[in-house]
Protein backbone atom coordinates (compact mmCIF):
# COMPACT_ATOMS: atom_id res chain seq x y z
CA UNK A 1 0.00 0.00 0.00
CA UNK A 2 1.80 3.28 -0.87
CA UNK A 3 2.53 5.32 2.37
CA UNK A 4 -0.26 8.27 1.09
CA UNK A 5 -2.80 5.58 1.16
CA UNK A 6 -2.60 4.25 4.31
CA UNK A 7 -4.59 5.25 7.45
CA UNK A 8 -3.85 7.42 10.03
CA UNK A 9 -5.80 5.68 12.87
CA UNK A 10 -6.52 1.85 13.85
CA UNK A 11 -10.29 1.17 15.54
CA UNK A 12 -9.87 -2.28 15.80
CA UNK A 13 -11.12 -5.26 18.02
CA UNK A 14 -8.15 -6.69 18.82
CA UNK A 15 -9.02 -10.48 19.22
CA UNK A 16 -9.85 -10.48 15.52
CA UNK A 17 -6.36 -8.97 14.43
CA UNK A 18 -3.51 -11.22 16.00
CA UNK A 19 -0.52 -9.49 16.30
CA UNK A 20 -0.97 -6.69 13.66
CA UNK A 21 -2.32 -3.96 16.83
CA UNK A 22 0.94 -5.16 18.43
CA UNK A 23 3.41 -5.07 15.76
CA UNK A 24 2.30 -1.89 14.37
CA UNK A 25 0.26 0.37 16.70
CA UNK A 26 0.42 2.28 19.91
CA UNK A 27 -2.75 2.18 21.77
CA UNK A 28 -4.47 5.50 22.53
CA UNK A 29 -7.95 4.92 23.96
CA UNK A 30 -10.93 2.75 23.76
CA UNK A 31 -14.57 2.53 23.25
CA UNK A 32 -16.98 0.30 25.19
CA UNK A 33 -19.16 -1.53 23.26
CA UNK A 34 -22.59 -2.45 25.00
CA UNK A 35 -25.26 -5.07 23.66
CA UNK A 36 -22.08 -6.32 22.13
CA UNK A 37 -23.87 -9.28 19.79
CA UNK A 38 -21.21 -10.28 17.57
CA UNK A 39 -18.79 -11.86 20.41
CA UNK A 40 -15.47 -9.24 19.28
CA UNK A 41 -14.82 -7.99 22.37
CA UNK A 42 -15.94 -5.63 25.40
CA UNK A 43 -14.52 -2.57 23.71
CA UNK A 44 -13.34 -1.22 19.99
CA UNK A 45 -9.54 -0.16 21.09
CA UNK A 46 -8.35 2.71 18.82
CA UNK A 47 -4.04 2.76 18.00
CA UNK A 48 -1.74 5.01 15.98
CA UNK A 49 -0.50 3.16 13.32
CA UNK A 50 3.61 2.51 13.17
CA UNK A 51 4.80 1.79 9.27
CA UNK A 52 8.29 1.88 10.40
CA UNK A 53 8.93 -1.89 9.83
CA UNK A 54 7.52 -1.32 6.53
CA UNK A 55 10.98 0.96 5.16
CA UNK A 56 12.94 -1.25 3.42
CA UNK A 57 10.78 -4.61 2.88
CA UNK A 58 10.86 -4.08 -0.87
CA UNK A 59 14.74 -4.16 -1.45
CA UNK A 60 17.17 -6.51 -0.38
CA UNK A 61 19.98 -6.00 1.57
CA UNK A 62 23.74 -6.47 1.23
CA UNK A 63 24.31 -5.26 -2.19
CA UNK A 64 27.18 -3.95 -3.69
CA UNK A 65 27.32 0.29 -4.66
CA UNK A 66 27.78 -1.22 -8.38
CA UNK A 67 24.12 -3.53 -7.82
CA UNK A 68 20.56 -2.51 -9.41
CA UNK A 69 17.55 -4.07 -8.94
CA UNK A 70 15.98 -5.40 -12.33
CA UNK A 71 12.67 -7.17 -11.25
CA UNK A 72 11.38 -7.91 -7.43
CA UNK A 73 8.74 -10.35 -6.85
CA UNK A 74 7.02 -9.78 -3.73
CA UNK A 75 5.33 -13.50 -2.24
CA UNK A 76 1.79 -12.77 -0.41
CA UNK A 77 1.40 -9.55 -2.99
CA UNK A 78 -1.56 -10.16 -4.79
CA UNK A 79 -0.50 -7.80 -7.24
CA UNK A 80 2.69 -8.70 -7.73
CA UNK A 81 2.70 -12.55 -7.85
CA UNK A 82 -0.30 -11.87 -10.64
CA UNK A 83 2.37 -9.51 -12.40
CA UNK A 84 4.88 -12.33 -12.35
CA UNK A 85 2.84 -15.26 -12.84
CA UNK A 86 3.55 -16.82 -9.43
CA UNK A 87 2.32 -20.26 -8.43
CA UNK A 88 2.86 -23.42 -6.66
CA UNK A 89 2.90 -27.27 -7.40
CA UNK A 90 0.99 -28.69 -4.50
CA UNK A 91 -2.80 -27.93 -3.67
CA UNK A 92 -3.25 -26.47 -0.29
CA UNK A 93 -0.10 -25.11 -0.11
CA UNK A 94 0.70 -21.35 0.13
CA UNK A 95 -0.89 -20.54 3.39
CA UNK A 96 0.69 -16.93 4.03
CA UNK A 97 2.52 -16.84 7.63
CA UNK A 98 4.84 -12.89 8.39
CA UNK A 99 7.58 -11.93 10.52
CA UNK A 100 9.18 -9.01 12.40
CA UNK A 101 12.70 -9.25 13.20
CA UNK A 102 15.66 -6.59 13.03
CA UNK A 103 16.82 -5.00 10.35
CA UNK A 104 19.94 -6.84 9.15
CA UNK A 105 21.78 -3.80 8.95
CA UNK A 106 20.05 -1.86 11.57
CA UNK A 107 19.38 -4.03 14.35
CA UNK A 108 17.50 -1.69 16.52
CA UNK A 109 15.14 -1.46 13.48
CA UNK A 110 12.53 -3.80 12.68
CA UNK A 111 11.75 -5.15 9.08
CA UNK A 112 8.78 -6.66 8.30
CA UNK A 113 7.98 -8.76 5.45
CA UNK A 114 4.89 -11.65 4.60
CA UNK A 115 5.32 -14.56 2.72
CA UNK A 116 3.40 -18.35 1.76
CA UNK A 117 4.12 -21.55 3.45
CA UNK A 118 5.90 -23.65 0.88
CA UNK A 119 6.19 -27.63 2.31
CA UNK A 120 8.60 -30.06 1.48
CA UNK A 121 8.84 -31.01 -2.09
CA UNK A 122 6.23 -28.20 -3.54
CA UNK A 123 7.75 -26.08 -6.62
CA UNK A 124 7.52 -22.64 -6.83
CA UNK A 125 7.46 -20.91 -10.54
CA UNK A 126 7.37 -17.46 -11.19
CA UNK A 127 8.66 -15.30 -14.23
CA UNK A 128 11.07 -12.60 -13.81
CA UNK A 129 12.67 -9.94 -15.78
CA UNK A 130 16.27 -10.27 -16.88
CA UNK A 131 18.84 -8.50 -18.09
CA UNK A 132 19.04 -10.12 -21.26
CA UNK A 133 21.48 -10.46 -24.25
CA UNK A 134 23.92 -12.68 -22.38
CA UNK A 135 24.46 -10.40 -19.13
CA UNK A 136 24.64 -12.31 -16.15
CA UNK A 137 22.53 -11.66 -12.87
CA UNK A 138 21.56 -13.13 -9.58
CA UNK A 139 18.37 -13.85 -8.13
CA UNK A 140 18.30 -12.63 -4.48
CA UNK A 141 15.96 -14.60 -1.84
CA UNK A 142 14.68 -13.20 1.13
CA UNK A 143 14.23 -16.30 3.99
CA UNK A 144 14.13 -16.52 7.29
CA UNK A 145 14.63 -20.53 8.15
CA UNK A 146 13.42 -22.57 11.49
CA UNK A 147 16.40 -25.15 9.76
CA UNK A 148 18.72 -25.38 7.18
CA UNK A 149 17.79 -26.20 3.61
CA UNK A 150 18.92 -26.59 -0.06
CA UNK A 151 17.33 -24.58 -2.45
CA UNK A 152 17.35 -26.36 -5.95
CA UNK A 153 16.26 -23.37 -8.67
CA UNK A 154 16.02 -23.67 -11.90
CA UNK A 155 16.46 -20.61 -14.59
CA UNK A 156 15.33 -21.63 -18.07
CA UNK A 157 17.05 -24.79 -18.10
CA UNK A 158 19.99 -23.72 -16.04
CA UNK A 159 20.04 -25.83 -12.62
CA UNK A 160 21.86 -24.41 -10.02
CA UNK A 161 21.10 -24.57 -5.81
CA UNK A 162 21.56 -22.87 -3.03
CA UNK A 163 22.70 -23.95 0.82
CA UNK A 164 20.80 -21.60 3.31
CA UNK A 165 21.77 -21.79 7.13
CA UNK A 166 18.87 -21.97 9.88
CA UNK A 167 18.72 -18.02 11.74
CA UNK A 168 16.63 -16.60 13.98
CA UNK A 169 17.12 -13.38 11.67
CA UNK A 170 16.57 -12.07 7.84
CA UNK A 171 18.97 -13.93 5.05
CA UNK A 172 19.20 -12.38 1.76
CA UNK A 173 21.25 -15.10 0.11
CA UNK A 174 22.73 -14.87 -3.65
CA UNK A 175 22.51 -16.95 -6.53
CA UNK A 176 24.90 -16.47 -9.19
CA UNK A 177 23.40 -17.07 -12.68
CA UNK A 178 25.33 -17.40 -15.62
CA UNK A 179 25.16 -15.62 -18.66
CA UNK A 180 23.95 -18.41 -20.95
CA UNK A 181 20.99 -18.44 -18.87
CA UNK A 182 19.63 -14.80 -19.80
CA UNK A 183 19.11 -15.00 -23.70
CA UNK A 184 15.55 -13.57 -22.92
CA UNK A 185 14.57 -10.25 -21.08
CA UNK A 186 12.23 -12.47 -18.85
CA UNK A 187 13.17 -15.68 -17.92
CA UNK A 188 10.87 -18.95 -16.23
CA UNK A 189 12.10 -19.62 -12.40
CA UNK A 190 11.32 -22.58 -10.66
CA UNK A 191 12.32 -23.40 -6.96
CA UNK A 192 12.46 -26.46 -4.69
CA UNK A 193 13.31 -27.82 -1.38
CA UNK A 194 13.22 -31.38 -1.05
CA UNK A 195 13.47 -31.44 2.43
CA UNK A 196 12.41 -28.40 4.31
CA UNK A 197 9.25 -26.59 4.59
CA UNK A 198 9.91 -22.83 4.10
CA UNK A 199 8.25 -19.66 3.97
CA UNK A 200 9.03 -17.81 1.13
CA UNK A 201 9.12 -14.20 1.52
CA UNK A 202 10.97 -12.02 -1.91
CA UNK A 203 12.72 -12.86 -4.80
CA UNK A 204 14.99 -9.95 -7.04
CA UNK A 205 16.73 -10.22 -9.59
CA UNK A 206 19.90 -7.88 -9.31
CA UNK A 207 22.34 -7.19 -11.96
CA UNK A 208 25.55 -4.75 -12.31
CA UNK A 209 25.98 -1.59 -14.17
């Protein structure tokens, strides 16, 4: 949601929202609510909204001064996994979990970013922009682990993968691709982990000026 669009106060019940009033609002008064006959809760609690773990979800982190971004896929964006053709192998899967933890650069910051619940053995495919005529790239990930896993992702029909420790924190890790792989200015992606349920949060595609 661009940062002009979105609201300047929370009146929420709180049981119905998890940890979003936590996460991202200061509480600044209530209203009781009597004849209440729709079971939410004694009173409508009213917060001022905090974006600040928002600054910063869209763009990885870690990259070099000589980097740009050429395409980012953003997982649990309607928008943007329509935009990129985004799916899954298995039915059910794709249940959308989201975290807060620090900033990877700024630890007293927190980043927030959403994601779907891949299991073990489901495929993800998504198409991406490149930079075409024979320039290599790498796709970035953004993950955040419970265990280590092997990523096995496919570009066209390059195979490469990619070992990603468990962390309690954000992980931006890099795969190289090479330049045989971009002879198109938007290439098919597919990714699996045999092994390991994950959450997938972001995918970029970065390549150097």
């Amino acid at each position: 949601m661009p940062p002009d669009d979105r609201p300047d106060l929370f009146a929420l019940y709180p049981s119905w929202w998890d940890t979003l009033p936590i996460w991202f609002g200061e509480r600044i008064g209530e209203v009781e609510v009597h004849g209440n006959v729709i079971c939410a809760g004694a009173a409508k609690v009213l917060y001022r909204p905090d974006y600040a773990a928002f600054d910063g979800s869209a763009s990885p982190v870690g990259l070099e001064p000589t980097a740009a971004v050429i395409d980012e896929m953003d997982v649990a964006d309607l928008v943007s996994e329509r935009r990129h053709d985004y799916g899954w192998s298995l039915p059910g899967a794709g249940r959308v979990d989201m975290k807060l933890l620090p900033h990877p650069r700024h630890p007293a910051r927190p980043l927030w970013d959403a994601g779907r619940i891949i299991p073990p053995g489901a495929t993800e495919r998504v198409t991406l922009r490149s930079p075409g005529s024979g320039r290599p790239f790498a796709i970035v990930f953004r993950l955040a682990p419970t265990r280590p896993m092997r990523l096995d992702v496919k570009v066209g029909s390059w195979q490469g993968s990619l070992e990603v420790a468990a962390s309690d924190s954000w992980q931006h890790p890099r795969l190289e691709v090479p330049r045989s792989a971009a002879v198109a200015d938007r290439v098919d992606v597919t990714v699996r982990a045999e092994a390991a349920e994950r959450v997938s949060y972001h995918l970029w595609v970065v390549g150097w000026r």
